[in-house]
Protein backbone atom coordinates (compact mmCIF):
# COMPACT_ATOMS: atom_id res chain seq x y z
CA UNK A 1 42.95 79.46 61.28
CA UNK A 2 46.43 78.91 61.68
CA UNK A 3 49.34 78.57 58.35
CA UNK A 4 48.86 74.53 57.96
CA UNK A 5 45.42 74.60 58.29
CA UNK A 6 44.53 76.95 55.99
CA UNK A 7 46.83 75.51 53.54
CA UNK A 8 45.14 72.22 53.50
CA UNK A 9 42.32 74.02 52.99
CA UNK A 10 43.83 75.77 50.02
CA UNK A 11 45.14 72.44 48.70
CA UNK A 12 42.05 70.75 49.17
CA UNK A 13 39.82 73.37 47.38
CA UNK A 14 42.35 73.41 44.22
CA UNK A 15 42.24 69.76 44.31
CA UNK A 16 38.54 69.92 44.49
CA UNK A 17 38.23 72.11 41.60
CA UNK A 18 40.69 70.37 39.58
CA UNK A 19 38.36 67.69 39.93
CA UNK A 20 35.42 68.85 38.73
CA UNK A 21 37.27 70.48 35.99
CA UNK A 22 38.21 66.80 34.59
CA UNK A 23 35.35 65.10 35.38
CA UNK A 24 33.63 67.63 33.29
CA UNK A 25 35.60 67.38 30.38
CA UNK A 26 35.32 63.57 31.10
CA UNK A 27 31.71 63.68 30.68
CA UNK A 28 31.80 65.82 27.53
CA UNK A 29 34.35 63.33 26.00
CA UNK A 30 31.63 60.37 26.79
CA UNK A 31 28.97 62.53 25.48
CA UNK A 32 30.58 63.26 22.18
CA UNK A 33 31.62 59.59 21.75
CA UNK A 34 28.35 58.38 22.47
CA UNK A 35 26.94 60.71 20.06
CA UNK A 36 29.03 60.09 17.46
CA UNK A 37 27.92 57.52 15.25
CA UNK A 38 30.02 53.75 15.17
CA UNK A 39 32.42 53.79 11.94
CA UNK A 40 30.43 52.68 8.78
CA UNK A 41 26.90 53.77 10.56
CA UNK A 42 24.81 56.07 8.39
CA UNK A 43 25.65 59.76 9.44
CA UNK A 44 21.77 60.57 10.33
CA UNK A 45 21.09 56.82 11.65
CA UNK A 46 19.07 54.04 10.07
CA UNK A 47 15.63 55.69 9.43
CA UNK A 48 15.72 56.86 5.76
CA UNK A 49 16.89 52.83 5.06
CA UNK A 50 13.93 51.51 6.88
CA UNK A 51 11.48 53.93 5.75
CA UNK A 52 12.38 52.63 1.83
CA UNK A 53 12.48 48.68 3.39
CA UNK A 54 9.69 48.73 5.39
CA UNK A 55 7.18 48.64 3.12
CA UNK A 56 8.63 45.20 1.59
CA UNK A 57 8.54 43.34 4.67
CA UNK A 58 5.43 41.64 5.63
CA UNK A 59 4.14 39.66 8.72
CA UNK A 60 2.83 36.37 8.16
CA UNK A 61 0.08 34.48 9.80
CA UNK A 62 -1.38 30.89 9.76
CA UNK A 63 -3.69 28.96 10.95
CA UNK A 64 -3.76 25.13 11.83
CA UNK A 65 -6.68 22.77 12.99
CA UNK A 66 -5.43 20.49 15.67
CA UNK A 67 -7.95 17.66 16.45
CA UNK A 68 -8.19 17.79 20.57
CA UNK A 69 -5.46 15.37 22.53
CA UNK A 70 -7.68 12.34 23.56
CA UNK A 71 -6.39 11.28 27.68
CA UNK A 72 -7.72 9.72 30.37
CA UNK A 73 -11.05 11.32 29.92
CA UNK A 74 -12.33 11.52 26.33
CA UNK A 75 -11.11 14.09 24.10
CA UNK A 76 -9.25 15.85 27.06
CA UNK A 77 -5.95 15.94 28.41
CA UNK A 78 -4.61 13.72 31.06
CA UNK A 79 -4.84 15.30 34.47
CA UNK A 80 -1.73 15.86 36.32
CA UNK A 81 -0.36 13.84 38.42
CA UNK A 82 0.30 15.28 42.38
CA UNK A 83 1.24 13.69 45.48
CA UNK A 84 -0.96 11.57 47.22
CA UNK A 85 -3.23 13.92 49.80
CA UNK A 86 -2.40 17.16 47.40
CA UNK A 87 -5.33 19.88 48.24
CA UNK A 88 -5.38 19.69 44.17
CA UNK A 89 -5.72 16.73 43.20
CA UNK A 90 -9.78 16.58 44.20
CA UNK A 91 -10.10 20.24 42.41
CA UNK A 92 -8.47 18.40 39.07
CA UNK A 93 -10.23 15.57 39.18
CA UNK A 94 -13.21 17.14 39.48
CA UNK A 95 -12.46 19.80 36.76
CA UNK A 96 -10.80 17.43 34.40
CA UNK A 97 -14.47 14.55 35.18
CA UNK A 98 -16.32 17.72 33.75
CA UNK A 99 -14.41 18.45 31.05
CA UNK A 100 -14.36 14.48 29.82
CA UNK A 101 -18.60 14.73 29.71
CA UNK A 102 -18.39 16.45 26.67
CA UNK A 103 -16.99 13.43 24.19
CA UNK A 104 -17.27 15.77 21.02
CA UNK A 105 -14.84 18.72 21.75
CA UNK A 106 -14.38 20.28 18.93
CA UNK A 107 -11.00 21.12 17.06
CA UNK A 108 -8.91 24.11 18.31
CA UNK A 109 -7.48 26.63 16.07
CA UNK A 110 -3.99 27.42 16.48
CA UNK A 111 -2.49 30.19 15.56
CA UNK A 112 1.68 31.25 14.57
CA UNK A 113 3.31 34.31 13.70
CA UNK A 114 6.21 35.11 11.58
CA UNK A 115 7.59 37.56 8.83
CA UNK A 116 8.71 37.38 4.97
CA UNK A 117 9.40 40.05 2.15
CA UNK A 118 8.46 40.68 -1.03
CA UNK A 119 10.63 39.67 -3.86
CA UNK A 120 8.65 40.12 -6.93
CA UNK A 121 6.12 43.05 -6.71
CA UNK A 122 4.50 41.67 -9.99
CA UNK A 123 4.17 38.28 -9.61
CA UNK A 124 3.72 38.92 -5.84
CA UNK A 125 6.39 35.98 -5.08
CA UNK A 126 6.99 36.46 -0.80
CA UNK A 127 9.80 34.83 0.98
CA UNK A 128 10.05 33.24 4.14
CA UNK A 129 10.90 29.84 6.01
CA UNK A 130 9.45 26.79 5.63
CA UNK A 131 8.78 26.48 9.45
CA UNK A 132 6.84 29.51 9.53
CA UNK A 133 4.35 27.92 7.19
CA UNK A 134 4.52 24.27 7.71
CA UNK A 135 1.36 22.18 8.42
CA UNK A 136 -0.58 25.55 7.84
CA UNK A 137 -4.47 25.15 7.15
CA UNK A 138 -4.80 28.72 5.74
CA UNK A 139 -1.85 31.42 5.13
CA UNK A 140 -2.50 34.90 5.35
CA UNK A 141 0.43 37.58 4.13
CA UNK A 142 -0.25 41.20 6.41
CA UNK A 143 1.27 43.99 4.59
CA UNK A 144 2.91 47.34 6.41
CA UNK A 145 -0.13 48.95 6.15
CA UNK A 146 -2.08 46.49 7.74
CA UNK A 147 -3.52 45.11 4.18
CA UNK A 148 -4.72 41.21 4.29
CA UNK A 149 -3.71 39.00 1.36
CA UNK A 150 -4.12 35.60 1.27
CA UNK A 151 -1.41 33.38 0.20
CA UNK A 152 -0.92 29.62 -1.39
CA UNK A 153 2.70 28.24 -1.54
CA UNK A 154 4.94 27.66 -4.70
CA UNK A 155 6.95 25.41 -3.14
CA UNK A 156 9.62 24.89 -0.19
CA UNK A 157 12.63 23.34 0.64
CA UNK A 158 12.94 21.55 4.04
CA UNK A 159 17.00 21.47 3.78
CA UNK A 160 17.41 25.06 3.66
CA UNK A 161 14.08 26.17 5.18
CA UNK A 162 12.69 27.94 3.04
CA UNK A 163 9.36 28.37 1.75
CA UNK A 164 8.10 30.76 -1.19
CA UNK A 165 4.54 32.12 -1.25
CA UNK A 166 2.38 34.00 -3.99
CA UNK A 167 0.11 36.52 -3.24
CA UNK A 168 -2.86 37.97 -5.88
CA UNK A 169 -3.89 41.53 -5.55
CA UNK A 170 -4.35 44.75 -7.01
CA UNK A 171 -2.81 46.57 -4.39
CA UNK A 172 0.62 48.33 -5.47
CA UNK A 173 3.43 45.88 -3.69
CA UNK A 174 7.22 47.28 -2.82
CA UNK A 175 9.93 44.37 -3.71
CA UNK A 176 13.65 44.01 -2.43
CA UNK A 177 16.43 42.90 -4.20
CA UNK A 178 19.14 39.47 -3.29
CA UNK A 179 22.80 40.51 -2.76
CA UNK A 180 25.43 39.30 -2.58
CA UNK A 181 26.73 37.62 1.04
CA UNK A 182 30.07 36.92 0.57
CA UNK A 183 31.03 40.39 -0.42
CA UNK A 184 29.41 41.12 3.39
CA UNK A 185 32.50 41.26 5.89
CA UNK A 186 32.42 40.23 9.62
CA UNK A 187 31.63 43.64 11.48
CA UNK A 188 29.78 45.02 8.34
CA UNK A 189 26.41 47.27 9.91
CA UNK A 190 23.26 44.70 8.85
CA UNK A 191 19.27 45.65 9.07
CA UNK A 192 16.56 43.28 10.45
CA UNK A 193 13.31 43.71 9.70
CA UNK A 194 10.33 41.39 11.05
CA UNK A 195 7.05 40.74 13.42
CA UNK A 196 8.69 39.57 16.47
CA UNK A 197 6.48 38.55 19.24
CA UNK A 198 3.57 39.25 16.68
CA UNK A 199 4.88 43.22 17.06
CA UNK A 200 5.03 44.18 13.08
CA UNK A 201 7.24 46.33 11.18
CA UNK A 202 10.30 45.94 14.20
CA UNK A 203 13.69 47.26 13.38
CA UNK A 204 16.69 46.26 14.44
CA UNK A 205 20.83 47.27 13.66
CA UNK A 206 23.84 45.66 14.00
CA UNK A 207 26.73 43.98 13.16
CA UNK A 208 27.58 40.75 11.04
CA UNK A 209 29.39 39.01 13.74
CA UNK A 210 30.38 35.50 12.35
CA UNK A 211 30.17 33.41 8.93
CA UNK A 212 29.98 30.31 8.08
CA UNK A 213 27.76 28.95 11.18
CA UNK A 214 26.95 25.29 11.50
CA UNK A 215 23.98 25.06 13.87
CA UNK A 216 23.00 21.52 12.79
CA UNK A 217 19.72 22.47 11.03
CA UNK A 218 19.88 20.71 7.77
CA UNK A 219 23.13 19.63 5.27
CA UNK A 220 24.07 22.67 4.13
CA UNK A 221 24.25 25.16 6.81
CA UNK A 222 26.27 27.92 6.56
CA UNK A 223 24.45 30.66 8.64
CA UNK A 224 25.44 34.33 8.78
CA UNK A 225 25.77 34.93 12.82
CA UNK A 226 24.71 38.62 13.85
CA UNK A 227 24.17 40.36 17.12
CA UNK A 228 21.21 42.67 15.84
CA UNK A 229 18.04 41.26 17.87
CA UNK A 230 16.34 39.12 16.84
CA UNK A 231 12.95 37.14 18.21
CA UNK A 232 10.38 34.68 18.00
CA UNK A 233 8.53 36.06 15.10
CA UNK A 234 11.61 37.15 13.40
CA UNK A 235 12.32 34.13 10.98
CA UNK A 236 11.89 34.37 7.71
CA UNK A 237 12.36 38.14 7.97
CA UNK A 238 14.98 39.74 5.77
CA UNK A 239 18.20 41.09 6.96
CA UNK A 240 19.48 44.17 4.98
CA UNK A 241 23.30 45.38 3.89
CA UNK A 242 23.21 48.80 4.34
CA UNK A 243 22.39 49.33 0.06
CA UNK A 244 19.29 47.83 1.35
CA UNK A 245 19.50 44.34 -0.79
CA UNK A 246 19.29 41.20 1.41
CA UNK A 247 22.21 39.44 2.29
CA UNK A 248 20.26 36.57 4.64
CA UNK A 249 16.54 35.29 5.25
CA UNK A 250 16.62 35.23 9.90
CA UNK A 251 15.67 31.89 10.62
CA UNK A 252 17.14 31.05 14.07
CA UNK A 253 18.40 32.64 17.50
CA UNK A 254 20.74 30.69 20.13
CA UNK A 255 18.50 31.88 23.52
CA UNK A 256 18.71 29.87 26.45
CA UNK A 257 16.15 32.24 28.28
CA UNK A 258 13.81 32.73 25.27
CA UNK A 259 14.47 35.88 23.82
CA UNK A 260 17.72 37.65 22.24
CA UNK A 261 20.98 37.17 23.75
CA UNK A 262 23.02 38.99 20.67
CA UNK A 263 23.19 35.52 18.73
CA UNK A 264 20.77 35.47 15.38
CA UNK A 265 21.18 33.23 12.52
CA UNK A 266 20.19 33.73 9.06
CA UNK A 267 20.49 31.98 5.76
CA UNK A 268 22.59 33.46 3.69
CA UNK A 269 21.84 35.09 0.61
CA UNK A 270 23.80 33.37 -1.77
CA UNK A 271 22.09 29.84 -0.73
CA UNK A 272 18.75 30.84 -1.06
CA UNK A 273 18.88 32.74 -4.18
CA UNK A 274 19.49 29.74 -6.50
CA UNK A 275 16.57 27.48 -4.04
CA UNK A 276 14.30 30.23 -4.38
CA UNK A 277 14.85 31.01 -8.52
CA UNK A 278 14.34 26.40 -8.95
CA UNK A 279 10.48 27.29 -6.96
CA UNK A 280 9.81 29.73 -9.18
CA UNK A 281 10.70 27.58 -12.03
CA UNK A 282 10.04 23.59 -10.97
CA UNK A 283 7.92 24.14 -8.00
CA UNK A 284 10.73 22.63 -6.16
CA UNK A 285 14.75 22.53 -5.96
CA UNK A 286 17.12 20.66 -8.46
CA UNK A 287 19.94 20.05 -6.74
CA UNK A 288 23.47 18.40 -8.04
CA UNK A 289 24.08 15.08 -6.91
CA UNK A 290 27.49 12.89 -6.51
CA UNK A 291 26.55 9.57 -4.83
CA UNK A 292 28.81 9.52 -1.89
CA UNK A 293 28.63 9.29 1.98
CA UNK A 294 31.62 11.75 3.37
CA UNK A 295 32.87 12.53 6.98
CA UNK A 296 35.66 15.03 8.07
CA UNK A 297 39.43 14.14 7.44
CA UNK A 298 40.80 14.81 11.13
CA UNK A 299 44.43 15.30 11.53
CA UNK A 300 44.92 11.24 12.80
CA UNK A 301 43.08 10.66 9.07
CA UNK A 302 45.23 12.79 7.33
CA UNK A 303 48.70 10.96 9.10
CA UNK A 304 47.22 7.98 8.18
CA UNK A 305 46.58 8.98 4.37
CA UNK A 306 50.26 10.72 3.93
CA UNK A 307 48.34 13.57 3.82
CA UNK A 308 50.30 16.77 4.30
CA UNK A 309 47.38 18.42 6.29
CA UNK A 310 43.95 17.90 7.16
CA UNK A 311 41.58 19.12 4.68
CA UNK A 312 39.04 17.66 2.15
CA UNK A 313 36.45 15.42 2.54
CA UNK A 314 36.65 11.90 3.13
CA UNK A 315 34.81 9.44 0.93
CA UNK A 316 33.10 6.57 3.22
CA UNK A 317 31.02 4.45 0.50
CA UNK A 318 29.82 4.94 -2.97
CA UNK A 319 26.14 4.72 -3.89
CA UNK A 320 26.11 2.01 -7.09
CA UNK A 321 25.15 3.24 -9.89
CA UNK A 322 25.43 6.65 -9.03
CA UNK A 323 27.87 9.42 -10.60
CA UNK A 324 30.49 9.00 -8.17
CA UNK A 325 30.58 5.22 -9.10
CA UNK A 326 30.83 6.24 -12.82
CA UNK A 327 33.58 8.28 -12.81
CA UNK A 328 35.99 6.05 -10.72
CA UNK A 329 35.38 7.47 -7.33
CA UNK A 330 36.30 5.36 -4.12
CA UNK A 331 35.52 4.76 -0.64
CA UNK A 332 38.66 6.03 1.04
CA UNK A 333 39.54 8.42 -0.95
CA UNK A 334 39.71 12.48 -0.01
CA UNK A 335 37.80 14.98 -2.11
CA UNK A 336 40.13 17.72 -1.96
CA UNK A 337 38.78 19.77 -5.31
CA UNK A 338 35.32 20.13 -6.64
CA UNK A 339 34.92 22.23 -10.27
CA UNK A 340 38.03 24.01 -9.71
CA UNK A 341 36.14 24.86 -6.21
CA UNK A 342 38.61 23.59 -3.36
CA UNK A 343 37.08 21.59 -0.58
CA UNK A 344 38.60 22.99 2.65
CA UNK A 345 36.44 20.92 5.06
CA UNK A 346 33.94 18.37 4.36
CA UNK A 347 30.95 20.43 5.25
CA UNK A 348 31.71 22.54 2.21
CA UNK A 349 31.43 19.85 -0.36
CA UNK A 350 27.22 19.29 -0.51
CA UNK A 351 27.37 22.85 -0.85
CA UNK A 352 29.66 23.13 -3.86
CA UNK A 353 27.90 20.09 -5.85
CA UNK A 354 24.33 20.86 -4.88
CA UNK A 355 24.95 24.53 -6.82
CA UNK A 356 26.58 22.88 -9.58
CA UNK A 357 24.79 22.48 -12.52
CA UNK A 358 22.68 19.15 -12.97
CA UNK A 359 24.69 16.99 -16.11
CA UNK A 360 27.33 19.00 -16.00
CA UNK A 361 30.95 16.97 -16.56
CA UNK A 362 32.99 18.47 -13.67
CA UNK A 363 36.66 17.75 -12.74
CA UNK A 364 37.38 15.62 -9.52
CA UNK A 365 40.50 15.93 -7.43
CA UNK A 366 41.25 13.24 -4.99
CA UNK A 367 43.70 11.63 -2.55
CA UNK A 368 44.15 8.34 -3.32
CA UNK A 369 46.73 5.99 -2.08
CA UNK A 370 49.55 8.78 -1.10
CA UNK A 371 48.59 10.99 -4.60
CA UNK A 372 46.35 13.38 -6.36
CA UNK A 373 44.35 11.79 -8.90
CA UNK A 374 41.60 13.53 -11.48
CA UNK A 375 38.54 12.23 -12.37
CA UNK A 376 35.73 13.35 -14.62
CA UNK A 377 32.54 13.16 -13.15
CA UNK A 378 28.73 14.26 -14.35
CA UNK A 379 26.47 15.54 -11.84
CA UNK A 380 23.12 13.98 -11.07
CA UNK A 381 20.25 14.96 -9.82
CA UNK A 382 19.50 15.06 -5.89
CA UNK A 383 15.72 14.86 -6.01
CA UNK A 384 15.49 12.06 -8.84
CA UNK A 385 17.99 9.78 -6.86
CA UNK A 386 15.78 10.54 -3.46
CA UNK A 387 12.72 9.50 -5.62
CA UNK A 388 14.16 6.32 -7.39
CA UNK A 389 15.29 4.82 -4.41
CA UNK A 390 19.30 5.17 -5.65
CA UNK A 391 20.12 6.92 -1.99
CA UNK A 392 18.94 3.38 0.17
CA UNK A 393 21.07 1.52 -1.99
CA UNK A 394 24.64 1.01 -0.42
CA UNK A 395 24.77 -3.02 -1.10
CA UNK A 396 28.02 -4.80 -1.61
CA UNK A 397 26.73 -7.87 -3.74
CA UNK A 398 30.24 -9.34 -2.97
CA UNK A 399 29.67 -12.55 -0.69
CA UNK A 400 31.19 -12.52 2.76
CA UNK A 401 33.95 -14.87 3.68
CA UNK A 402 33.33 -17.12 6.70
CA UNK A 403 35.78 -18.41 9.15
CA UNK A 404 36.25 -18.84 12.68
CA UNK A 405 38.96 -17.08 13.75
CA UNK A 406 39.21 -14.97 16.72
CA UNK A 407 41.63 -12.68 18.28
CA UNK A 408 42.54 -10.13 20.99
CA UNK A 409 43.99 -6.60 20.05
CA UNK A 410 45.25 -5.19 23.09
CA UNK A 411 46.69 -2.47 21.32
CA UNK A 412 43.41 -1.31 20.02
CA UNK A 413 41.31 -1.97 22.83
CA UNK A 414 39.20 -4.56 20.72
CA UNK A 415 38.50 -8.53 19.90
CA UNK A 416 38.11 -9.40 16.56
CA UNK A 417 36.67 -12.09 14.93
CA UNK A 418 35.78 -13.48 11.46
CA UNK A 419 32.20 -13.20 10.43
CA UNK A 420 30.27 -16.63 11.42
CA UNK A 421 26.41 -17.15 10.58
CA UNK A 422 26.80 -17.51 14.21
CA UNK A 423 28.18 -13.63 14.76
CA UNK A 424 25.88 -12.48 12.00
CA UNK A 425 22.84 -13.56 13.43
CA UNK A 426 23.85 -12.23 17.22
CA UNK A 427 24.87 -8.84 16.11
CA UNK A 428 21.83 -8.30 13.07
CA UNK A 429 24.71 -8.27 10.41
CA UNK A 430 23.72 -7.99 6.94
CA UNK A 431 24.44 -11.16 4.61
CA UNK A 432 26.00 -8.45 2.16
CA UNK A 433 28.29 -7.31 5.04
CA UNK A 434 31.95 -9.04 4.70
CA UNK A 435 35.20 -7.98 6.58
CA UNK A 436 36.04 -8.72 10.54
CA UNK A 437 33.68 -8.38 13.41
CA UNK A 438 34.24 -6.92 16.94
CA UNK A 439 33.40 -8.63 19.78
CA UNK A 440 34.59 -6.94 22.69
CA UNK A 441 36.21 -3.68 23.67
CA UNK A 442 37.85 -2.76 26.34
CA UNK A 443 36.99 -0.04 28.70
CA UNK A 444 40.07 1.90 28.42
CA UNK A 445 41.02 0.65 25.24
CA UNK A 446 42.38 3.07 22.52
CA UNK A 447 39.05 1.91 20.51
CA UNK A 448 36.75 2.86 23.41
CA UNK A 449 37.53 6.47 23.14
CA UNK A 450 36.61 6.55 18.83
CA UNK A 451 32.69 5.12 19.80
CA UNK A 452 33.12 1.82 18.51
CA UNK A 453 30.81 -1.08 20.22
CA UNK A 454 30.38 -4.64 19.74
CA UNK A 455 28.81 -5.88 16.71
CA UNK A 456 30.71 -2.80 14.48
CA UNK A 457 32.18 -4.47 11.11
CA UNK A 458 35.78 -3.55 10.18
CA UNK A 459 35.82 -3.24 6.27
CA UNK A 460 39.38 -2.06 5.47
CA UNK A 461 42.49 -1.51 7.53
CA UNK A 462 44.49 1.32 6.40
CA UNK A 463 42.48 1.50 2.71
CA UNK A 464 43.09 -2.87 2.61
CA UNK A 465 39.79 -5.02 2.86
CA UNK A 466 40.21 -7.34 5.76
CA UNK A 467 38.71 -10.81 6.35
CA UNK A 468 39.97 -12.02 9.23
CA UNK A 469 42.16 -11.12 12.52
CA UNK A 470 45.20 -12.15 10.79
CA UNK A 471 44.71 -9.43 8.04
CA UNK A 472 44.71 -6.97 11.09
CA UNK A 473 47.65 -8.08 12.47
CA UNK A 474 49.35 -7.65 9.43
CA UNK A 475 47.75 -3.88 8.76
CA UNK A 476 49.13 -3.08 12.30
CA UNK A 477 52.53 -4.25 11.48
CA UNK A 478 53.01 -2.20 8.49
CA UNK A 479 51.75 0.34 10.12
CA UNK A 480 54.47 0.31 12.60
CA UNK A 481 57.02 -0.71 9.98
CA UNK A 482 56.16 2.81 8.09
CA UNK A 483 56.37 4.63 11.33
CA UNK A 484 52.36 5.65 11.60
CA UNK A 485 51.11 6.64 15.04
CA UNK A 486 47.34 5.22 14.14
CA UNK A 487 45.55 2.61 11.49
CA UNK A 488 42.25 3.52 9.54
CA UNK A 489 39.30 1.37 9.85
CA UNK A 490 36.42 1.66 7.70
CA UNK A 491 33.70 0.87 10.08
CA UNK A 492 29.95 -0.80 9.40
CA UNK A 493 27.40 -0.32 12.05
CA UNK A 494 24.41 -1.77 10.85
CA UNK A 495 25.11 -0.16 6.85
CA UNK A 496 26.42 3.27 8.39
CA UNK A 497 29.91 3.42 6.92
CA UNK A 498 32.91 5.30 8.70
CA UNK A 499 36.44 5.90 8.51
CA UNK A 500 37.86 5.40 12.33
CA UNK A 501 41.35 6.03 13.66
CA UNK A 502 42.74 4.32 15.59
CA UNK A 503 45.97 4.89 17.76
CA UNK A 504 48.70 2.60 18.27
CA UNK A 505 51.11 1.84 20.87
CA UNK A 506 54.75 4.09 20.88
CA UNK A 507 57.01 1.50 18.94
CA UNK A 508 60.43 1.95 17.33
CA UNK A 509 60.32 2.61 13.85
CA UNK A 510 60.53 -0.98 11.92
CA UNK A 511 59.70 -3.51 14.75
CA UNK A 512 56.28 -4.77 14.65
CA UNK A 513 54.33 -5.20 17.87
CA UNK A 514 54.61 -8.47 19.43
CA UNK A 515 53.04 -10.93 19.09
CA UNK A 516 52.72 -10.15 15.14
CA UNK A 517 50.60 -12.44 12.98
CA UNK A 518 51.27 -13.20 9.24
CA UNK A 519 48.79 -11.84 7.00
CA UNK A 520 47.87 -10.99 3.60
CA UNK A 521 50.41 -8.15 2.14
């Protein structure tokens, strides 16, 4: 071997060695850190927390009677339809003319799975959601060691989903205590315990990974979001803070395959607490009551309002006779403060007066006209105004002014017109309904793009009831005047009340659009 050669080789054997020595220590760096538990884990893991939990969480079975689907063929299905010619078409037909000879097929049985947890060891009160248990024939709570109890329901609550059972036995029962979610941070380790896929007693870790979820499942959500799996057979299960107290009742997953993709939801404890304590006591919730439809206040609302920012939420109508009407309350204005409880977005507001204390004389903050204003209003009841009938009625008995004036707004996109019996009677408006109708809008209008269609009702311009075309004009105009970039319409589709934005054309600051028609100041 000559001098280069075995230097490369030299080089290349070093190199080679060096190598090895690194990859090594590479490997026993992964090794360690893979080892080592994630900051905030338990030092030995999760298993002395689940041994103590375990025993409090319980599967939950039911049974339903479903009368047989009557088809084509007695009390059986429909057969499938195939191509003309299929090579299945005779086999169905055949199998589905023997099935239809038997005219008194009985009932099937069907049977669900899900999970729940003890609450009350004495009283043997058991948690879980109301979908686990709805339409449910018979109820039967399984316990960790595999003991049978049957079950009757307290009560439930279809806003919140949740359901409370009671179960009678001698048997000695293990009960977990509510905490506290909003103490729970975003990355905080979380426990779930349930019977997914009917497989009891599963355990799951991981992190909280989101608040304040709106999943569109009822009024008030405001899920906890984690990434520790959960299944089909999870809801109603408990999910644990590491002090083993439950900080949310799992009750959905986002899965567009089926199972877990990292994306759970569950209830948080701090919202079911107070709906599961009003089971115990009424059989059913009590929940505080305003009497008033909101929406959002978007940042085109909030220019439109003089408000600083967008926040709050946005008062479309007032229920008569209800609490809101009482204490001075308007459509148009913004609920900005609730109790001394500030209303950041208008999700958060059914939240804050459904926990507040039914009677109660509670401090109002609102936006009104370009100012804060206080009110003083009591709370009422949510479940007696749902049973009297007060929630249906939106009426204005005020009698609507007829004309027959029509006009284009090419600004907005839209046609406007007076209300006629004519108009009334085309587009199914209500006699109580008064203000300006649209006819037509354009395709690529400014109105087209806000979901507004023919037969809509606009009730106020910029907070001012309107009667005719000419009242438009003149909110328009102002609204130019005062430099605004949009006008507000309060909008009635068929008793559905709305605040709408609307833009308006770039104009210098005082001249009004052209042509400009005299209205009512």
């Amino acid at each position: 071997m000559n001098h280069r050669a075995r230097y490369r080789a030299v080089v290349s054997a070093a190199l080679l060695v060096f190598g090895v020595a690194v990859g090594t220590v590479a490997v026993a760096a992964a090794q360690t850190e893979a080892s080592a538990p994630r900051p905030g884990a338990p030092a030995q893991g999760f298993a002395d927390l689940a041994d103590r939990l375990l025993p409090a969480v319980v599967n939950i079975s039911t049974t339903q009677t479903i009368a047989q689907r009557k088809g084509g063929h007695g009390n059986t299905p429909e057969m499938p339809q195939f191509p003309p010619g299929s090579p299945f078409e005779d086999f169905f037909k055949d199998f589905f003319d023997h099935q239809g000879k038997d005219q008194n097929a009985p009932p099937r049985h069907a049977t669900s799975l899900g999970s729940g947890f003890i609450v009350d060891a004495k009283k043997g009160w058991v948690v879980t959601n109301n979908h686990v248990i709805q339409d449910a024939d018979e109820i039967t709570v399984i316990l960790h060691d595999d003991t049978n109890l049957k079950a009757e329901v307290v009560g439930r609550d279809t806003k919140t989903d949740i359901a409370l059972l009671k179960v009678t036995t001698d048997h000695p029962l293990v009960a977990v205590p509510f905490g506290d979610s909003d103490k729970i941070r975003v990355g905080d380790w979380v426990l779930a315990i349930g019977n997914p896929f009917g497989l009891g007693g599963t355990v799951t870790a991981g992190i909280l990974s989101a608040r304040a979820r709106d999943i569109n499942a009822g009024p008030y959500d405001d899920f906890l979001q984690t990434d520790a799996s959960i299944n089909r057979g999870n809801s109603g299960g408990p999910m644990f803070n590491l002090n083993g107290e439950v900080i949310g009742i799992n009750t959905a997953i986002f899965s567009p395959s089926g199972g877990s993709v990292g994306i759970g939801f569950a209830i948080p404890s701090n919202l079911a607490k107070p709906v599961v304590a009003q089971i115990e006591d009424f059989g059913h919730t009590k929940r505080g009551w305003l009497g008033v439809r909101i929406q959002g206040v978007t940042p085109e609302i909030a220019e439109s309002l003089n408000m600083a920012k967008a926040h709050g939420a946005l008062v479309a109508s007032v229920t008569p006779n209800g609490p809101a009407a009482a204490a001075g309350i308007q459509a148009g204005d913004v609920v900005i403060s609730f109790d001394g409880k500030e209303v950041g977005e208008m999700r958060r507001l059914p939240r804050i007066v459904a926990d507040t204390p039914i009677n109660k004389v509670v401090p109002v903050v609102v936006w009104r006209k370009g100012k804060q204003v206080t009110v003083q209003a009591k709370v009422g009841e949510l479940e007696a105004a749902e049973e009297s009938g007060l929630l249906a009625s939106n009426a204005d008995e005020a009698a609507p002014k007829v004309g027959a004036e029509s006009k284009d707004f090419d600004e907005l996109g839209l046609k406007l017109a007076t209300i006629t019996p004519d108009l009334r009677q085309q587009f199914e408006i209500g006699a109580d309904v008064k203000g300006v109708v649209i006819q037509e809008v354009q395709g690529t209008g400014a109105a087209a793009d806000k979901n507004v269609r023919s037969g809509d009702v606009i009730v106020e311009m910029n907070q001012q009831e309107v009667t005719a075309p000419a009242d438009v004009a003149a909110a328009i105009k102002k609204a130019h005047e005062d430099g605004k970039k949009s006008v507000l319409a309060l909008v009635d589709r068929q008793g559905d009340l709305r605040f709408v934005p609307l833009p308006l054309a770039a104009a210098d600051a005082g001249k009004a659009p052209s042509p400009a028609v005299p209205g009512k100041e």
